[in-house]
C-alpha atoms as a PDB file:
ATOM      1  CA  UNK A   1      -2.956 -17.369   3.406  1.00  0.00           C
ATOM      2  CA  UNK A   2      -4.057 -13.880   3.901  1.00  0.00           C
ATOM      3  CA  UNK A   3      -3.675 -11.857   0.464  1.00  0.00           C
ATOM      4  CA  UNK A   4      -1.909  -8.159  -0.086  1.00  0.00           C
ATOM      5  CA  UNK A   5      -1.020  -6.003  -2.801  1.00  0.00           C
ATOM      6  CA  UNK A   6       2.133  -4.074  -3.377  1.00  0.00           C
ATOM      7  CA  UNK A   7       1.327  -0.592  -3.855  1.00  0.00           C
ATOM      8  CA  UNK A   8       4.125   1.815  -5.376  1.00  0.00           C
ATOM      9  CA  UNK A   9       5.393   3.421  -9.247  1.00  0.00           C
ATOM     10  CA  UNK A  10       8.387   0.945  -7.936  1.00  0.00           C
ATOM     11  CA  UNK A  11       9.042  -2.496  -8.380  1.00  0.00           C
ATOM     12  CA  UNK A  12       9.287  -4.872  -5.541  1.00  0.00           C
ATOM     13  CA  UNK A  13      12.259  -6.043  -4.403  1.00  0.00           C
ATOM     14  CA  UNK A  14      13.117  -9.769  -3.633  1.00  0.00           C
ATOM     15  CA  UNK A  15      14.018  -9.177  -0.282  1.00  0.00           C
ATOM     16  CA  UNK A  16      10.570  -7.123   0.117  1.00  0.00           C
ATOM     17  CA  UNK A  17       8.762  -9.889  -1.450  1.00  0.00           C
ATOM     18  CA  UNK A  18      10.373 -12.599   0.921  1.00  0.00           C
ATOM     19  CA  UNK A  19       9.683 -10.385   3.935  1.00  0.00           C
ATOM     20  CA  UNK A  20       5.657 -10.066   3.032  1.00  0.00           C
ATOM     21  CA  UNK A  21       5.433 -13.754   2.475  1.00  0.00           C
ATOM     22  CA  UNK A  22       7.143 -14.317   5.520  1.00  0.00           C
ATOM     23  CA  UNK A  23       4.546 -12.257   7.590  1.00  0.00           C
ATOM     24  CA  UNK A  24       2.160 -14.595   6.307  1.00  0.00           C
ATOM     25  CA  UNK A  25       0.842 -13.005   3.081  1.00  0.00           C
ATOM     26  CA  UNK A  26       0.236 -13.735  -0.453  1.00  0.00           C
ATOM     27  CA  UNK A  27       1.343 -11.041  -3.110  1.00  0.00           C
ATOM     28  CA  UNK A  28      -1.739 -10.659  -5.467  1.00  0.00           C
ATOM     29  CA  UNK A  29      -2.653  -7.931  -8.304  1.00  0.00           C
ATOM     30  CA  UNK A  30       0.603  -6.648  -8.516  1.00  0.00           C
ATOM     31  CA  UNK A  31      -0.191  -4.955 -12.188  1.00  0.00           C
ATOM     32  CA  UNK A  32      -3.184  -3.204 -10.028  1.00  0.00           C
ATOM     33  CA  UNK A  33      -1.235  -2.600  -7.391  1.00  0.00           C
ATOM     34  CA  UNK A  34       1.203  -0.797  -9.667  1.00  0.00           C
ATOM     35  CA  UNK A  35      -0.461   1.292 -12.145  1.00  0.00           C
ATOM     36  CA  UNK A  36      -2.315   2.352  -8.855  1.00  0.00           C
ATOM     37  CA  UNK A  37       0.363   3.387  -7.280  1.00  0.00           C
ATOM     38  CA  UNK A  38       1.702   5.489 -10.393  1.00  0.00           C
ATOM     39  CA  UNK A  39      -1.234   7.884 -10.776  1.00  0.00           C
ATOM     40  CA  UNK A  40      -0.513  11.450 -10.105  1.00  0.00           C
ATOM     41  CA  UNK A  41      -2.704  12.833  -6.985  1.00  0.00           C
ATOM     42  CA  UNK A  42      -3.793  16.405  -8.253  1.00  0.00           C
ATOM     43  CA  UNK A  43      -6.713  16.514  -6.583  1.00  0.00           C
ATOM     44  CA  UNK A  44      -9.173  14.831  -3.537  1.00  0.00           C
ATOM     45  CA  UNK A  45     -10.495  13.320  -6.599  1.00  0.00           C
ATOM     46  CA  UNK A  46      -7.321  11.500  -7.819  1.00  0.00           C
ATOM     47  CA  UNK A  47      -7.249  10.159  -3.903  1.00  0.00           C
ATOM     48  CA  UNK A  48     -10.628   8.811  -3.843  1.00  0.00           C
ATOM     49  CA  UNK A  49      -9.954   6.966  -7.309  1.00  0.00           C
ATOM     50  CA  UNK A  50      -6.909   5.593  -5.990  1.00  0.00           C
ATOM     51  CA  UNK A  51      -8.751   4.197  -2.332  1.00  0.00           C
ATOM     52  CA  UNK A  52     -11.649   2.917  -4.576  1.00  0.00           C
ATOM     53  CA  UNK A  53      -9.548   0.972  -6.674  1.00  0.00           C
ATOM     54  CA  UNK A  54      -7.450  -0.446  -3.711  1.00  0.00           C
ATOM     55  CA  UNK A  55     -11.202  -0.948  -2.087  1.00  0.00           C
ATOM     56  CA  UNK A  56     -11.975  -3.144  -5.124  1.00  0.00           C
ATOM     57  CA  UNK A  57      -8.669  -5.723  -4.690  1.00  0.00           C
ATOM     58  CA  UNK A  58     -10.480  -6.686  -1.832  1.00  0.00           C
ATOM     59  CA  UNK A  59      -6.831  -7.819   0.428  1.00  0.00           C
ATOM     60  CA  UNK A  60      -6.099  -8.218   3.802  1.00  0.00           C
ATOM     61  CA  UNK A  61      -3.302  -5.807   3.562  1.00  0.00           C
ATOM     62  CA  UNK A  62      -1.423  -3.135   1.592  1.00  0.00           C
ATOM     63  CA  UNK A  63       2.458  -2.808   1.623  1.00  0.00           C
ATOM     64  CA  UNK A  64       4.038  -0.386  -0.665  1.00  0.00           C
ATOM     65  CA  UNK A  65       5.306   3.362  -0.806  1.00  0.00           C
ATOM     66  CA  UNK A  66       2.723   5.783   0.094  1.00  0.00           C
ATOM     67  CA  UNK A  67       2.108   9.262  -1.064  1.00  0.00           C
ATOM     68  CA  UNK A  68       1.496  12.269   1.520  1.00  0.00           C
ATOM     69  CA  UNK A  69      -2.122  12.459   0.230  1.00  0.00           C
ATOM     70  CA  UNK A  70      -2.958   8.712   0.685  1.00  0.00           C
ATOM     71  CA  UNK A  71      -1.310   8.247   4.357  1.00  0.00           C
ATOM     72  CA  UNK A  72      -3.681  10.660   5.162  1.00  0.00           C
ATOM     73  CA  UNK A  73      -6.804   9.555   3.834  1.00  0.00           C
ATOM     74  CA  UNK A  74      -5.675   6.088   4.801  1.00  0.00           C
ATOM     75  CA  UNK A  75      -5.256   7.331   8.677  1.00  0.00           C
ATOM     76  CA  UNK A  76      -8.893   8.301   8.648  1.00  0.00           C
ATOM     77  CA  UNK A  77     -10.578   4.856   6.864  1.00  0.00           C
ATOM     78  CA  UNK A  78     -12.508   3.102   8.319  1.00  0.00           C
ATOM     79  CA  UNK A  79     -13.948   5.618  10.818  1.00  0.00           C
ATOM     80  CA  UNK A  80     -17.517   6.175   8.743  1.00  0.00           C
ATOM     81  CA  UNK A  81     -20.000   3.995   7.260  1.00  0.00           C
ATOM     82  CA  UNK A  82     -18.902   4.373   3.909  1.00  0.00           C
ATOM     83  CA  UNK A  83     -15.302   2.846   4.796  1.00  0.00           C
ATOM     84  CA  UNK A  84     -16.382   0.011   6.710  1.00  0.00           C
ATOM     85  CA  UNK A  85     -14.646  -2.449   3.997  1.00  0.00           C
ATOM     86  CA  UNK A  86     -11.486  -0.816   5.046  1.00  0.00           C
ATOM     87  CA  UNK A  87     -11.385  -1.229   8.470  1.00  0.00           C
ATOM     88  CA  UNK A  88      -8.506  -2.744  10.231  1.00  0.00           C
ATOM     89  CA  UNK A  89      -6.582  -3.808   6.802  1.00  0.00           C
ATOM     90  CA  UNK A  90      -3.642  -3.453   7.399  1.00  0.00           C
ATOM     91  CA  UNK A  91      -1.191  -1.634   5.681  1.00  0.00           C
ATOM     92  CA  UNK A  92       2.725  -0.560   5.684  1.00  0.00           C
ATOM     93  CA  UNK A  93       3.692   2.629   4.135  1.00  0.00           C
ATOM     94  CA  UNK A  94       7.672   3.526   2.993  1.00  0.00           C
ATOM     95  CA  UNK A  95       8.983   7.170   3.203  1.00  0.00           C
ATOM     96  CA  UNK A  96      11.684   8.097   1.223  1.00  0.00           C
ATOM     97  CA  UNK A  97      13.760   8.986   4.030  1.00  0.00           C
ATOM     98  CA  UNK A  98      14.334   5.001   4.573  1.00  0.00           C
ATOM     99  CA  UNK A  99      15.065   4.418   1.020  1.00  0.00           C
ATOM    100  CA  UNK A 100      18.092   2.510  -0.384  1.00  0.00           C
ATOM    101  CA  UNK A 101      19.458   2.268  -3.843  1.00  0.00           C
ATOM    102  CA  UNK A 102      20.629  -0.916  -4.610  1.00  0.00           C
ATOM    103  CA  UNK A 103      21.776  -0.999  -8.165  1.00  0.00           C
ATOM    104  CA  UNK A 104      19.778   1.323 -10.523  1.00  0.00           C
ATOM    105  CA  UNK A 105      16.554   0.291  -7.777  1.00  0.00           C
ATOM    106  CA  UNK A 106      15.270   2.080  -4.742  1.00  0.00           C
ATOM    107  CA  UNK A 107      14.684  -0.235  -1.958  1.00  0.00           C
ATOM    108  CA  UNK A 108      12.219   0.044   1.053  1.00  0.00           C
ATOM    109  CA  UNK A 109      12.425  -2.229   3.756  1.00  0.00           C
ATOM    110  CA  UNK A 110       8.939  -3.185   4.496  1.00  0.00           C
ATOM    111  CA  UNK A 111       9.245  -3.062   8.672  1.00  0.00           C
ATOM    112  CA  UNK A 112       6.652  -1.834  10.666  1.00  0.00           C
ATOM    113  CA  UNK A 113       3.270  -2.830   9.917  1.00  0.00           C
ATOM    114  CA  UNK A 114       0.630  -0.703  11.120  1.00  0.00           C
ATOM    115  CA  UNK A 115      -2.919  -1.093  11.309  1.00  0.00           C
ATOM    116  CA  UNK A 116      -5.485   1.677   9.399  1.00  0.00           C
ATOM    117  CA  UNK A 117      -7.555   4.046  12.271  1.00  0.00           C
ATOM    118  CA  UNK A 118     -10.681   2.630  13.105  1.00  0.00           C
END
């Protein structure tokens, strides 16, 4: 089974979880996944700590809810030497604009996988 990681400040939902195990992959490092997805982006620097330590999970894929800065260095990886580990992972980013609260929890339907530039 092809591993992912679950990359937001928010918790995953059941249904999210049932969905990514349904396309086929395996939840892993969710702490990681997690405390990654909680740092604040101030600067390019923040970003590249953030891509290294996704880098370093080593998964097939990366579901979650993606900050502005991140989509965009994420739409670029894989297209230089340095990113090569990168290339073609796939990964699904949330926007707020499809959020849902479902109790005291947001909720982001996970649809729409897309695959990183290469």
């Amino acid at each position: 089974m092809k591993k992912a990681v679950w990359f937001s400040r928010h918790t995953i939902s059941n249904e999210q979880r049932a969905e990514i195990t349904a396309r086929g992959y395996q939840l892993v490092a969710e702490a990681e996944g997690k405390t990654l997805g909680s740092v604040a982006l101030r600067d390019e620097e923040d970003v590249r700590i953030v891509l290294n330590g996704l880098r370093s999970l080593g998964v097939d894929a990366i579901f979650g809810v993606f900050a502005a800065p991140i989509q965009a260095a994420l739409s670029v990886m894989g297209q230089s030497a340095d990113d090569e580990d990168m290339a073609g992972c796939p990964y699904s980013p949330r926007g707020m604009s499809t959020a849902q609260l479902r109790g005291n929890a947001l909720n982001f339907p996970t649809a729409n996988l897309c695959e990183w530039a290469r």
